[in-house]
C-alpha atoms as a PDB file:
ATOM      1  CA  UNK A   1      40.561  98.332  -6.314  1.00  0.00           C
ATOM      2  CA  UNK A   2      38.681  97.071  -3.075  1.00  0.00           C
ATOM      3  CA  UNK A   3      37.868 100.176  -1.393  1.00  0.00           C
ATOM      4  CA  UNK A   4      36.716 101.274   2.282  1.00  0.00           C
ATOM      5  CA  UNK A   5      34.318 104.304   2.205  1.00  0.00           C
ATOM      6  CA  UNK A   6      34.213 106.351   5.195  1.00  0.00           C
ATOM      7  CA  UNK A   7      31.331 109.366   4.930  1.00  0.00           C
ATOM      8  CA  UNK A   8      28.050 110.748   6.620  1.00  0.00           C
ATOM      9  CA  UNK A   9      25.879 113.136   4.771  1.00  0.00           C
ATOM     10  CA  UNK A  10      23.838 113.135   1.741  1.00  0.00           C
ATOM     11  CA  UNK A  11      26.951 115.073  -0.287  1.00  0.00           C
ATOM     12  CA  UNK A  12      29.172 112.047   0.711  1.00  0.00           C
ATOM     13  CA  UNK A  13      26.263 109.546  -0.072  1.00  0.00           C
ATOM     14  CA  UNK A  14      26.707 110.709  -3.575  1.00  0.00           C
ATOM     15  CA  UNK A  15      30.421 109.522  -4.142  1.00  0.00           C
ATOM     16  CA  UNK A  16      29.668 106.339  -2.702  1.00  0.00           C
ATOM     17  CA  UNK A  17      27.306 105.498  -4.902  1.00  0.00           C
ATOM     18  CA  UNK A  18      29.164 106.414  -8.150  1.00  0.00           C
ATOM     19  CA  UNK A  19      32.159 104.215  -6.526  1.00  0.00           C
ATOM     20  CA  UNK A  20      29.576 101.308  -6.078  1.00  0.00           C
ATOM     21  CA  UNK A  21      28.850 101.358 -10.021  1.00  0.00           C
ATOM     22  CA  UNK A  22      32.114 101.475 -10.840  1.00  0.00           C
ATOM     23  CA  UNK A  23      34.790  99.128 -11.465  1.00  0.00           C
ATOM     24  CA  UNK A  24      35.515  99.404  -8.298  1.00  0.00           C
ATOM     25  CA  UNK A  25      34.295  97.291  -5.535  1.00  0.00           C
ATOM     26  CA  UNK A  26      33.301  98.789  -2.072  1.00  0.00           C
ATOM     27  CA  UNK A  27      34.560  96.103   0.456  1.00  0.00           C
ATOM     28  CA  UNK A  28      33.044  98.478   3.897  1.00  0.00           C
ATOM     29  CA  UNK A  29      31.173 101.679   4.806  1.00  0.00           C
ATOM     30  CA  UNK A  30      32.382 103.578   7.930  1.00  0.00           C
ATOM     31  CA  UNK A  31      29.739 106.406   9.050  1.00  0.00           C
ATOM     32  CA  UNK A  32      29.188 108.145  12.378  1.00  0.00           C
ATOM     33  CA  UNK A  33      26.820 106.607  15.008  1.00  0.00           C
ATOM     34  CA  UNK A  34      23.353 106.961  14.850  1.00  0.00           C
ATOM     35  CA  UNK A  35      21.625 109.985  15.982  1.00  0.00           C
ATOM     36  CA  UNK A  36      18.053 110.369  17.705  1.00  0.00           C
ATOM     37  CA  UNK A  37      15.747 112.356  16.564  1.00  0.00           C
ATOM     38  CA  UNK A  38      14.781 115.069  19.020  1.00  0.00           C
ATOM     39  CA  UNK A  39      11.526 115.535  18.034  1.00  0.00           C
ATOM     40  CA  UNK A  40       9.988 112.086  17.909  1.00  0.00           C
ATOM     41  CA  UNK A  41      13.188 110.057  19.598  1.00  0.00           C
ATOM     42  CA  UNK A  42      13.315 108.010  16.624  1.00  0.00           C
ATOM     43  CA  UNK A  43      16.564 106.710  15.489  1.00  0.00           C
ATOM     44  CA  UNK A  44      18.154 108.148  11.975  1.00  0.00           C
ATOM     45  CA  UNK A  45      20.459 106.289   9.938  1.00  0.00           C
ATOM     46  CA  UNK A  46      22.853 108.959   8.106  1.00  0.00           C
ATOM     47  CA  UNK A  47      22.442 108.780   4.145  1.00  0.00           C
ATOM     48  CA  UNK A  48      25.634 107.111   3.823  1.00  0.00           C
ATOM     49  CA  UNK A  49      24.522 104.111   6.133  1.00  0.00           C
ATOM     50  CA  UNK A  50      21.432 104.263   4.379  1.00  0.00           C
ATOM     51  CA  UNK A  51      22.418 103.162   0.961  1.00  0.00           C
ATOM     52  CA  UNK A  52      25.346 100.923   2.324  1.00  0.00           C
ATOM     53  CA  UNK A  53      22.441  98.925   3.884  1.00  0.00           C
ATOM     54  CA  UNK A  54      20.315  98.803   0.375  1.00  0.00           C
ATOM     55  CA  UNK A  55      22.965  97.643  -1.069  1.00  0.00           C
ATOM     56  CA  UNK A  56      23.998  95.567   1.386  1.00  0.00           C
ATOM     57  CA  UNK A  57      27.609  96.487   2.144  1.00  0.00           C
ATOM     58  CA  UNK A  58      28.952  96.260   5.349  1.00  0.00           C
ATOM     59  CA  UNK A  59      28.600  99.351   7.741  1.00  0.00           C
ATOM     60  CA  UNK A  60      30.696 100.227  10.812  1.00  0.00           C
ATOM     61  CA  UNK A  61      30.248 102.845  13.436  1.00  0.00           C
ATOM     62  CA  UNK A  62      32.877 103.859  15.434  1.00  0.00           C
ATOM     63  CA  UNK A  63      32.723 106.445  18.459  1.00  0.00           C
ATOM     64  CA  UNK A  64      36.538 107.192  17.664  1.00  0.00           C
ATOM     65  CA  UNK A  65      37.652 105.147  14.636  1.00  0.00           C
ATOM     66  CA  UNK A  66      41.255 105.890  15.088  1.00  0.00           C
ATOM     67  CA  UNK A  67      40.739 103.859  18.368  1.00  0.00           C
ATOM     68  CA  UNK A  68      38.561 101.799  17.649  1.00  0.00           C
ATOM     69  CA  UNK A  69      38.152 100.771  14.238  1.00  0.00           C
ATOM     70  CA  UNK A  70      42.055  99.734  13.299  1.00  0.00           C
ATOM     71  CA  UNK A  71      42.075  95.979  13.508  1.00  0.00           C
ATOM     72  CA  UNK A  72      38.625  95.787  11.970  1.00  0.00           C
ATOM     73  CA  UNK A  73      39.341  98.009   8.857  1.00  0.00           C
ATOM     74  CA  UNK A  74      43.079  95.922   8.062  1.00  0.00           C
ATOM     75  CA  UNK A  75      40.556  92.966   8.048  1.00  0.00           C
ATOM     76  CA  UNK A  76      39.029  93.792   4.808  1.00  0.00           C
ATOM     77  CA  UNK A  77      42.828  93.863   3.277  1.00  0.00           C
ATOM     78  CA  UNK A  78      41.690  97.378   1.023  1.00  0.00           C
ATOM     79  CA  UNK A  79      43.675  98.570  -1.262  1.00  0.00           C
ATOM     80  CA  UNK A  80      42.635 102.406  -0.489  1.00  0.00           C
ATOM     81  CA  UNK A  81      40.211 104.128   1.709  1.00  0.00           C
ATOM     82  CA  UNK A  82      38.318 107.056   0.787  1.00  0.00           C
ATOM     83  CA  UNK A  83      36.654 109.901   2.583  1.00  0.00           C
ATOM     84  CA  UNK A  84      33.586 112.606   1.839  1.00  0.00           C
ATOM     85  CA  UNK A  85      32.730 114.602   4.688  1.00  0.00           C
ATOM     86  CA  UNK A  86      33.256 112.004   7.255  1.00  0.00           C
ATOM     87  CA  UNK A  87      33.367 113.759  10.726  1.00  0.00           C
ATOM     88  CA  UNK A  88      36.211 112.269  11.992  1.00  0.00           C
ATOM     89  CA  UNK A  89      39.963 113.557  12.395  1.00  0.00           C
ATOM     90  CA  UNK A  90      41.915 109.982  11.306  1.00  0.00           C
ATOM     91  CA  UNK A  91      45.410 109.335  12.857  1.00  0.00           C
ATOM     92  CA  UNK A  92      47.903 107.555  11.614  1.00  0.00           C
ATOM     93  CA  UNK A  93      47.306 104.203  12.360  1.00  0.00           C
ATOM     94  CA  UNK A  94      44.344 104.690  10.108  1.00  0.00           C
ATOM     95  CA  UNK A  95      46.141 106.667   7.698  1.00  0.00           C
ATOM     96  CA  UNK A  96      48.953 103.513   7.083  1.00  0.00           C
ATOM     97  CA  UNK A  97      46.023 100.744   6.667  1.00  0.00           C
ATOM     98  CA  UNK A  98      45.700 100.959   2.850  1.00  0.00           C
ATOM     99  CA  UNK A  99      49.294 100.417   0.528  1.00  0.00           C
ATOM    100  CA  UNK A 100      47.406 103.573  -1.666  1.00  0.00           C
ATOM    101  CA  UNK A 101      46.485 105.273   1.236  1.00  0.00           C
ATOM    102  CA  UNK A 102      43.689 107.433   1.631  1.00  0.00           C
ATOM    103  CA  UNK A 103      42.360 110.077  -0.846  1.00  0.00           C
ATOM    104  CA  UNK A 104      39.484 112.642   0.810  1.00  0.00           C
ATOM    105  CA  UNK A 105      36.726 114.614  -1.327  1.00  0.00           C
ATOM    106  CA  UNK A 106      36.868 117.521   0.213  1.00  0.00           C
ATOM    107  CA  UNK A 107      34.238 120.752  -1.099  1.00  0.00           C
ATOM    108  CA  UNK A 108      36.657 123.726  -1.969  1.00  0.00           C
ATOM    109  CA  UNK A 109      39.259 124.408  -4.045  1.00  0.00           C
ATOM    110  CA  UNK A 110      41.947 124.026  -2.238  1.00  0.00           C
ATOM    111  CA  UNK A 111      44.297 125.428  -0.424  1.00  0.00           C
ATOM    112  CA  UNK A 112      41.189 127.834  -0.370  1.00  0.00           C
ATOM    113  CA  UNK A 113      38.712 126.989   2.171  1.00  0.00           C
ATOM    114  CA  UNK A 114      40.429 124.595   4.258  1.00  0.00           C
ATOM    115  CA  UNK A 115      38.561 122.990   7.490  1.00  0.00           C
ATOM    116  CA  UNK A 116      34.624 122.746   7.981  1.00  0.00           C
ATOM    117  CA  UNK A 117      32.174 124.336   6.181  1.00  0.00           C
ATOM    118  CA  UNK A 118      33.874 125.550   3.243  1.00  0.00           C
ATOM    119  CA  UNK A 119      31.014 125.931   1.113  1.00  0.00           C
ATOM    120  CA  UNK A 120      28.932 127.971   3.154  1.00  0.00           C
ATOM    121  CA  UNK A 121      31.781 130.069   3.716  1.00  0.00           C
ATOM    122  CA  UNK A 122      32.628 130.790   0.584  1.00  0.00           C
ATOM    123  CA  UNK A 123      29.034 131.819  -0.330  1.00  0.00           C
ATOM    124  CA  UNK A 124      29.257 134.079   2.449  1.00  0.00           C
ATOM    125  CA  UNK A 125      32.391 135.621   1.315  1.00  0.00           C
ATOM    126  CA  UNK A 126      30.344 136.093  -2.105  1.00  0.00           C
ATOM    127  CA  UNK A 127      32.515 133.737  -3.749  1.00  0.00           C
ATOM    128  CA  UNK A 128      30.601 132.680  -7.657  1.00  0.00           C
ATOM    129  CA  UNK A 129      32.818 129.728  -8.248  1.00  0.00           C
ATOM    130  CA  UNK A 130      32.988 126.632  -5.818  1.00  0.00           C
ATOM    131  CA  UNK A 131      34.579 123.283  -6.683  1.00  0.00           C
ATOM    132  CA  UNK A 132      35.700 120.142  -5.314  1.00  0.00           C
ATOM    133  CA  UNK A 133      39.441 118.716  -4.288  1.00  0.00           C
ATOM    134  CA  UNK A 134      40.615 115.200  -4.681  1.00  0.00           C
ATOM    135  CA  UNK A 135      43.428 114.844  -1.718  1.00  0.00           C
ATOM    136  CA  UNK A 136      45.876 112.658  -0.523  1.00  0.00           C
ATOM    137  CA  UNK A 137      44.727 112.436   3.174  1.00  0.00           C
ATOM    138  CA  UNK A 138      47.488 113.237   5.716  1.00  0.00           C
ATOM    139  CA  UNK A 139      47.896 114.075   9.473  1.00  0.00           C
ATOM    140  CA  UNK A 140      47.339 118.039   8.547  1.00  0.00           C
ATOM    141  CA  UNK A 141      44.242 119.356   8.159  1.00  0.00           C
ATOM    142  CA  UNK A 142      43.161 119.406   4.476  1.00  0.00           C
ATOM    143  CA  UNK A 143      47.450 119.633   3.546  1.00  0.00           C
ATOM    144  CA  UNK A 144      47.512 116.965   1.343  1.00  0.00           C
ATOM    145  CA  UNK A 145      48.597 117.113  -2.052  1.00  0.00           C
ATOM    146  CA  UNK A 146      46.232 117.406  -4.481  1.00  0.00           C
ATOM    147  CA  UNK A 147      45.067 115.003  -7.215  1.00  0.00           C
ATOM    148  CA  UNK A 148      41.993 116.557  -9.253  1.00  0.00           C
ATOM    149  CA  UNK A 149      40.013 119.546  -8.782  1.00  0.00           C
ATOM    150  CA  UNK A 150      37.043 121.222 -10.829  1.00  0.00           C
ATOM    151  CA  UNK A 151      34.344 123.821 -10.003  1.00  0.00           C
ATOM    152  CA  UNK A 152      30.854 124.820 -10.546  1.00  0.00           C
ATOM    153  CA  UNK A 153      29.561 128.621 -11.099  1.00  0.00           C
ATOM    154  CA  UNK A 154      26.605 129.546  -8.715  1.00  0.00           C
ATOM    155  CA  UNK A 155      23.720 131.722  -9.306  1.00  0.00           C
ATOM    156  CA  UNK A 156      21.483 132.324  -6.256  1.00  0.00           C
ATOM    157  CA  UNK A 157      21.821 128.849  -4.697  1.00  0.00           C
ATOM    158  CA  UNK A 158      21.885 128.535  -0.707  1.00  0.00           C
ATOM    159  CA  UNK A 159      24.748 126.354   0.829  1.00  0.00           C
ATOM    160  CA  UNK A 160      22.174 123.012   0.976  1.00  0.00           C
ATOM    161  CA  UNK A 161      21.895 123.515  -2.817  1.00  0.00           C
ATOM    162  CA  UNK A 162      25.066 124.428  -3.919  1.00  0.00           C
ATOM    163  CA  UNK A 163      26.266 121.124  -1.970  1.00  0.00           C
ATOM    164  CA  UNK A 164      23.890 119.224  -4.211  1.00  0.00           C
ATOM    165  CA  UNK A 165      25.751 120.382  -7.335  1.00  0.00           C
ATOM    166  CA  UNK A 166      29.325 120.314  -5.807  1.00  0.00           C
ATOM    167  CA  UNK A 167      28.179 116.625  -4.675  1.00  0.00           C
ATOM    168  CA  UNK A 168      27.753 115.329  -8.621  1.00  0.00           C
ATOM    169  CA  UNK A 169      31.075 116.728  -9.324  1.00  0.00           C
ATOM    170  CA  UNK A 170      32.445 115.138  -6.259  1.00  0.00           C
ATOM    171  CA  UNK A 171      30.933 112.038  -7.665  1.00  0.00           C
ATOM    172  CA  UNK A 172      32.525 111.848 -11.105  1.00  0.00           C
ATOM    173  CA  UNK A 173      36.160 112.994  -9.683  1.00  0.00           C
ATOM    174  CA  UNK A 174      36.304 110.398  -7.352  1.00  0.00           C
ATOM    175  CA  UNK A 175      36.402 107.459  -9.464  1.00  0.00           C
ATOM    176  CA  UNK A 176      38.102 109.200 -11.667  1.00  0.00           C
ATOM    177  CA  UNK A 177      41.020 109.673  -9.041  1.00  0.00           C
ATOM    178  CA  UNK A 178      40.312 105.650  -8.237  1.00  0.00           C
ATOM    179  CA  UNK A 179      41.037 104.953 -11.721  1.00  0.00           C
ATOM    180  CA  UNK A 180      44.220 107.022 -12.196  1.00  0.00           C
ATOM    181  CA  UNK A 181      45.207 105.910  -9.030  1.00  0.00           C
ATOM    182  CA  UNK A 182      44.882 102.496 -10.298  1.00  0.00           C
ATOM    183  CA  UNK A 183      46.721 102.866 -13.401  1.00  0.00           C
ATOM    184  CA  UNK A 184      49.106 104.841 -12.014  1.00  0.00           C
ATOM    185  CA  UNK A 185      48.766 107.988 -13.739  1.00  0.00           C
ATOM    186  CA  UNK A 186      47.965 110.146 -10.757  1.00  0.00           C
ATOM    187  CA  UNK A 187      49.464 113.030 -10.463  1.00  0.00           C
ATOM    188  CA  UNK A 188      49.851 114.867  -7.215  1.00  0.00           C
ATOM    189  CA  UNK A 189      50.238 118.445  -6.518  1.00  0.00           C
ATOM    190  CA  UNK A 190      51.542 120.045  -3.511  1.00  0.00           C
ATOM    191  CA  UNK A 191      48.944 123.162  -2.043  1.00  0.00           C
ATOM    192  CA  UNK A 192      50.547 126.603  -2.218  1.00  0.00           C
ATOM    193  CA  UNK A 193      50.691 127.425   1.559  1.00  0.00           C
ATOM    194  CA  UNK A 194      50.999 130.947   0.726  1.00  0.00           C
ATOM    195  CA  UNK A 195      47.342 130.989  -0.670  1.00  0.00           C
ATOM    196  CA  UNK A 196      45.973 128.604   2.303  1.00  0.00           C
ATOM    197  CA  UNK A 197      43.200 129.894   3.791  1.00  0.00           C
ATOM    198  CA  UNK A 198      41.013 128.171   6.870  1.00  0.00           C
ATOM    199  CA  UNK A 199      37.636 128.205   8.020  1.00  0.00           C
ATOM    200  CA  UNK A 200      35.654 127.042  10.759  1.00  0.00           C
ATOM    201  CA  UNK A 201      32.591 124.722  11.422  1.00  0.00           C
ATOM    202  CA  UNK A 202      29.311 127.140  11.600  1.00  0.00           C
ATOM    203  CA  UNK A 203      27.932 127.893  15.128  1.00  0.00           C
ATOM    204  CA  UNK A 204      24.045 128.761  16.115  1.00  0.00           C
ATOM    205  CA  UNK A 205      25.172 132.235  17.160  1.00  0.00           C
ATOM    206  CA  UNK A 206      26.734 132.975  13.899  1.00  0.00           C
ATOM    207  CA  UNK A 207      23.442 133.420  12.031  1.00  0.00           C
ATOM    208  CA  UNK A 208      22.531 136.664  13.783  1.00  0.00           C
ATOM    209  CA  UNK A 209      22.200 138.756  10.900  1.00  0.00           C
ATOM    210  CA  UNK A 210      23.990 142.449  10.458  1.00  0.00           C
ATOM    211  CA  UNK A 211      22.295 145.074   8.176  1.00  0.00           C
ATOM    212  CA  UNK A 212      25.173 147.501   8.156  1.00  0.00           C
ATOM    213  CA  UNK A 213      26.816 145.556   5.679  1.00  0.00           C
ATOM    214  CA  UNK A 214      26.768 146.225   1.901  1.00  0.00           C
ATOM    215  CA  UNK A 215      23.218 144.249   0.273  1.00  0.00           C
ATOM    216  CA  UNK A 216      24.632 142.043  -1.527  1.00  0.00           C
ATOM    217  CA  UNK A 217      26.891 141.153   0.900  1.00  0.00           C
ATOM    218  CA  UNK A 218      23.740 140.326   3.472  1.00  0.00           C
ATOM    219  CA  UNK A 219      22.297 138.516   0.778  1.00  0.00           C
ATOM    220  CA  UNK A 220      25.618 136.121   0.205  1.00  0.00           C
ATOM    221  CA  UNK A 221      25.242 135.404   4.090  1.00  0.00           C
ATOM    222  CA  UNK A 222      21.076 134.346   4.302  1.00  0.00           C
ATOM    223  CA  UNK A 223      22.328 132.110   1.162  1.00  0.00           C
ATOM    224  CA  UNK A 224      25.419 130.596   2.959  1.00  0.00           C
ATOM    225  CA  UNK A 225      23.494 130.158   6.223  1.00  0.00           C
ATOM    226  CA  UNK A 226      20.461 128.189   4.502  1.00  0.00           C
ATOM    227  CA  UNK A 227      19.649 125.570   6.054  1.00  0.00           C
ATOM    228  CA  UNK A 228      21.377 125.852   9.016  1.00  0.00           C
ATOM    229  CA  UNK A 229      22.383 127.767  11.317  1.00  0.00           C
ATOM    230  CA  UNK A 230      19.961 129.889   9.266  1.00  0.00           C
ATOM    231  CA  UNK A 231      20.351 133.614   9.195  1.00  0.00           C
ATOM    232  CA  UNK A 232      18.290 135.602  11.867  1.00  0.00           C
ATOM    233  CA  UNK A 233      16.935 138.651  13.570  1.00  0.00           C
ATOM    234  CA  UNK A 234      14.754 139.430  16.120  1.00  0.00           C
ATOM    235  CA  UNK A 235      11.396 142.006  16.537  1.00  0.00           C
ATOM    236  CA  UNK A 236       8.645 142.724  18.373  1.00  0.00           C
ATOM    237  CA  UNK A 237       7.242 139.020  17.372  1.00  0.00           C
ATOM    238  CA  UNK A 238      10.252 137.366  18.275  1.00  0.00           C
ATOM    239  CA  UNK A 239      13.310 135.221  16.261  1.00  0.00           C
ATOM    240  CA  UNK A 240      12.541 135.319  12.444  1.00  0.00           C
ATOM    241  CA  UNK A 241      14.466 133.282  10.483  1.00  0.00           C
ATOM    242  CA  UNK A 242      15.714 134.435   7.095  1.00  0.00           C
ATOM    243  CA  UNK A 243      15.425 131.486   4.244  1.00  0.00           C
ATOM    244  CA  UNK A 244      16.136 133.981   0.884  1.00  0.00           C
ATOM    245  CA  UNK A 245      16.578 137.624   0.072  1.00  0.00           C
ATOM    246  CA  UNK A 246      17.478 139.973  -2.682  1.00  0.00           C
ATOM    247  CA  UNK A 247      18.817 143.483  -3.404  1.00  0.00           C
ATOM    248  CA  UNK A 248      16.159 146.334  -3.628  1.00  0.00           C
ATOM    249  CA  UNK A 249      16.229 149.487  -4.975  1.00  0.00           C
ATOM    250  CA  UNK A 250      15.397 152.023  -1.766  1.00  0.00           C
ATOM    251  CA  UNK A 251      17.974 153.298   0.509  1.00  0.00           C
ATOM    252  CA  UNK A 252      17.446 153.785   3.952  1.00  0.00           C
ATOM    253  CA  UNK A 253      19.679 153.813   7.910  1.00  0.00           C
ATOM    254  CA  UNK A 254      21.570 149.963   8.272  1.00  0.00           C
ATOM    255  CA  UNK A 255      18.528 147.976   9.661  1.00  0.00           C
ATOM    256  CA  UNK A 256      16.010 150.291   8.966  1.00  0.00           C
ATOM    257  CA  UNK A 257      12.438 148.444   8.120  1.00  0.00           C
ATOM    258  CA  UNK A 258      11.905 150.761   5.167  1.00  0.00           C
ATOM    259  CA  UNK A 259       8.258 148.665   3.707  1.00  0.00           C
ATOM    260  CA  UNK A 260       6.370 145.949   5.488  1.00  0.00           C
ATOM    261  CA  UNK A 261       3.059 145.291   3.583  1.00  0.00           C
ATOM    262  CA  UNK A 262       2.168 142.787   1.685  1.00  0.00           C
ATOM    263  CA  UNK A 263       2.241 144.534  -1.573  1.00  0.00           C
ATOM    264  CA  UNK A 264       5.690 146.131  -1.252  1.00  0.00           C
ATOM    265  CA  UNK A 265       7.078 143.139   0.800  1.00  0.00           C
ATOM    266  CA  UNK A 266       9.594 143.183   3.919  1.00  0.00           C
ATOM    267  CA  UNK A 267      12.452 145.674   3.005  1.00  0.00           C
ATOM    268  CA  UNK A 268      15.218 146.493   5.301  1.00  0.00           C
ATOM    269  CA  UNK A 269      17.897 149.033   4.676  1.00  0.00           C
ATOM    270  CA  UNK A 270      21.327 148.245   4.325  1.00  0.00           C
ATOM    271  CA  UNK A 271      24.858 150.160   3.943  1.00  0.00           C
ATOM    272  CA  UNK A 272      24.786 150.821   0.753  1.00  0.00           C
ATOM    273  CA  UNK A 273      20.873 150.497  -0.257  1.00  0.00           C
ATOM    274  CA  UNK A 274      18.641 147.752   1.243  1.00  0.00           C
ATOM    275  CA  UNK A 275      17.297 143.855   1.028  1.00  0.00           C
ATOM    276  CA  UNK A 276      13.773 142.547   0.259  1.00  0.00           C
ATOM    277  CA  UNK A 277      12.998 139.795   2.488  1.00  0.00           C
ATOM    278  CA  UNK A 278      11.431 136.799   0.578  1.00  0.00           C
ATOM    279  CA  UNK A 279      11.204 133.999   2.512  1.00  0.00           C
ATOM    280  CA  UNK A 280      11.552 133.441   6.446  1.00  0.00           C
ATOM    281  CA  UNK A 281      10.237 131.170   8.997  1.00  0.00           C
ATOM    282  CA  UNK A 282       8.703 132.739  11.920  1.00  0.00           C
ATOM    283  CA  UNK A 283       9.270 131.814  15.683  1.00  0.00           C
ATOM    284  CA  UNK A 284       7.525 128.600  16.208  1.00  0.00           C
ATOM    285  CA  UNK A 285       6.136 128.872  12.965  1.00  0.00           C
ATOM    286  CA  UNK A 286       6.144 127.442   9.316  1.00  0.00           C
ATOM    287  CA  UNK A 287       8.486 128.691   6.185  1.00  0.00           C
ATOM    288  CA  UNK A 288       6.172 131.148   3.921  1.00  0.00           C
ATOM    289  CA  UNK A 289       6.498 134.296   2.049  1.00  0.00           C
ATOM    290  CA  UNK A 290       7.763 137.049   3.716  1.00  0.00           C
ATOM    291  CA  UNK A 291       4.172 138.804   2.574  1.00  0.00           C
ATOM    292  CA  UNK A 292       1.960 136.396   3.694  1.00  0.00           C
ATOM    293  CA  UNK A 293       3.776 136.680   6.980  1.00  0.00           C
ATOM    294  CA  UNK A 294       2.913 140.361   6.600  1.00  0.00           C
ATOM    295  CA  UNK A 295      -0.925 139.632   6.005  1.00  0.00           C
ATOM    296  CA  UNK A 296      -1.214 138.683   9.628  1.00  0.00           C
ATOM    297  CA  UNK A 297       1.870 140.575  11.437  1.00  0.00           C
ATOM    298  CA  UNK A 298       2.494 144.219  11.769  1.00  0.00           C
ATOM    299  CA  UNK A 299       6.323 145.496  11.933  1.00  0.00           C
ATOM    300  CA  UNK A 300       6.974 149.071  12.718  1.00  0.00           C
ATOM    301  CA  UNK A 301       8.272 151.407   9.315  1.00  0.00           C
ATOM    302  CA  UNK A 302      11.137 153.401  10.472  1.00  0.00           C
ATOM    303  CA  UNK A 303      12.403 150.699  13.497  1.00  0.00           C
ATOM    304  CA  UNK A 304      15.675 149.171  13.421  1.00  0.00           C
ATOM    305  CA  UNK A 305      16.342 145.892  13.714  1.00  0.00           C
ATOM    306  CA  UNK A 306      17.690 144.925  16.899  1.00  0.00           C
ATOM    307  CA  UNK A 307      21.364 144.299  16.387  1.00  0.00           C
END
């Protein structure tokens, strides 16, 4: 089937290139603009665009495809489209291009998870199974009925790599969905509403971190904030972000700083026992170990965390 990939990021990068080398044939790539880099103003291609261009397919940007990118889309005469983590809410008129439609790769099992950032969401609701949905796109958010699923089990992986392994399986459903779809064996599902559940994109503000939670519950959410917006808290020294954590064995007050040397690490109290800090990144500083950070800063035993 000639096919119209629309994606952004490296997890949607992934399915493009396993539709690429397979039998089917990727007539155009649609990704979001170009962004510039605030650091050095450079401009960044997104992953997507990236490997469109090395393999020379053709690549679109649209501000707002559904007003925009209609007439230039029909052009190719696709026989589906497919989305991974695109960015863009599609209308209709986008929606009737294709005869087969459009089928999404979307990171959750639904009707679970619904909506942005489901992966980092369901870390942070503790959640040791994620998986990826094969959809029929439709005007609803994330409604459609579904066409594969399968899941992965996690360990201790952050959001960043738990999307690498969700973006494999992604991968290998897609064309597997492509090739059903083209044989027509596909079999669609409708989602149990009943068992629908949303979630929201991720904000800066939501890292702030909470100690008067249960550990391991403060550990699921420094994993499903990694990379960004990145879990946080605040001393005398100023933001420190939290990359990785575990459970320790001392109990102590809900944001107590029970140890801070470098031999017994940074450990901070929690509702039901307490976390070691492991890794962090300091205010305008580099990511290290939480006890070489302690070789050169002093935090008070016995303060709280600033909530």
């Amino acid at each position: 089937m000639r096919v119209i990939f629309l994606g952004t990021p490296a997890f949607a990068e992934k399915s493009l290139e396993s539709i690429n080398n397979s039998r089917h044939e990727v007539a155009a790539v649609v990704t979001q603009p170009d962004r510039i880099n605030g650091r050095n103003k450079k401009i960044t291609f997104s992953p997507v665009k990236q490997y469109a261009l090395d393999k020379g397919i053709p690549v679109h940007q649209f501000d707002n495809v559904s007003r925009d990118g209609e007439e230039i889309l029909r052009s190719y005469d696709a026989d589906i489209m497919v989305t991974a983590a695109y960015g863009q809410i599609l209308r209709q008129n986008i929606l009737d291009i294709c005869p087969k439609g459009i089928i999404n790769v979307h990171a959750s099992l639904l009707p679970e998870y619904r909506g942005s950032s489901p992966v980092q969401w369901a870390i942070i609701d503790g959640k040791k199974e994620l998986g990826v949905t094969i959809m029929q796109t439709e005007l609803g958010i994330d409604t459609g009925d579904m066409i594969l699923a399968d899941k992965v089990t996690l360990t201790d992986e952050n959001s960043e790599e738990a999307l690498e392994k969700l973006a494999v399986l992604g991968a290998r459903l897609v064309v597997e969905a492509l090739d059903k779809i083209e044989d027509g064996t596909a079999e669609y599902k409708k989602q149990d509403e009943s068992k629908a559940t949303h979630c929201r994109m991720l904000r800066k503000e939501d890292g702030k971190l909470c100690f008067d939670k249960k550990a391991e519950e403060v550990v699921d959410f420094i994993r499903g904030m990694n990379p960004w917006p990145g879990a946080y808290f605040s001393c005398e020294h100023g933001v420190i972000k939290v990359l990785k954590a575990k459970k320790a064995d001392f109990c102590g007050a809900a944001g107590e700083i029970l140890f801070a040397d470098n031999k017994r690490g940074l450990v901070i109290g929690c509702d039901d026992g307490s976390v070691e800090i492991l890794r962090i990144k300091p205010e305008n500083g580099k990511e290290m170990d939480a006890k070489a950070y302690l070789l050169g800063k002093k935090l008070t035993v016995g303060s709280k965390i600033s909530e």
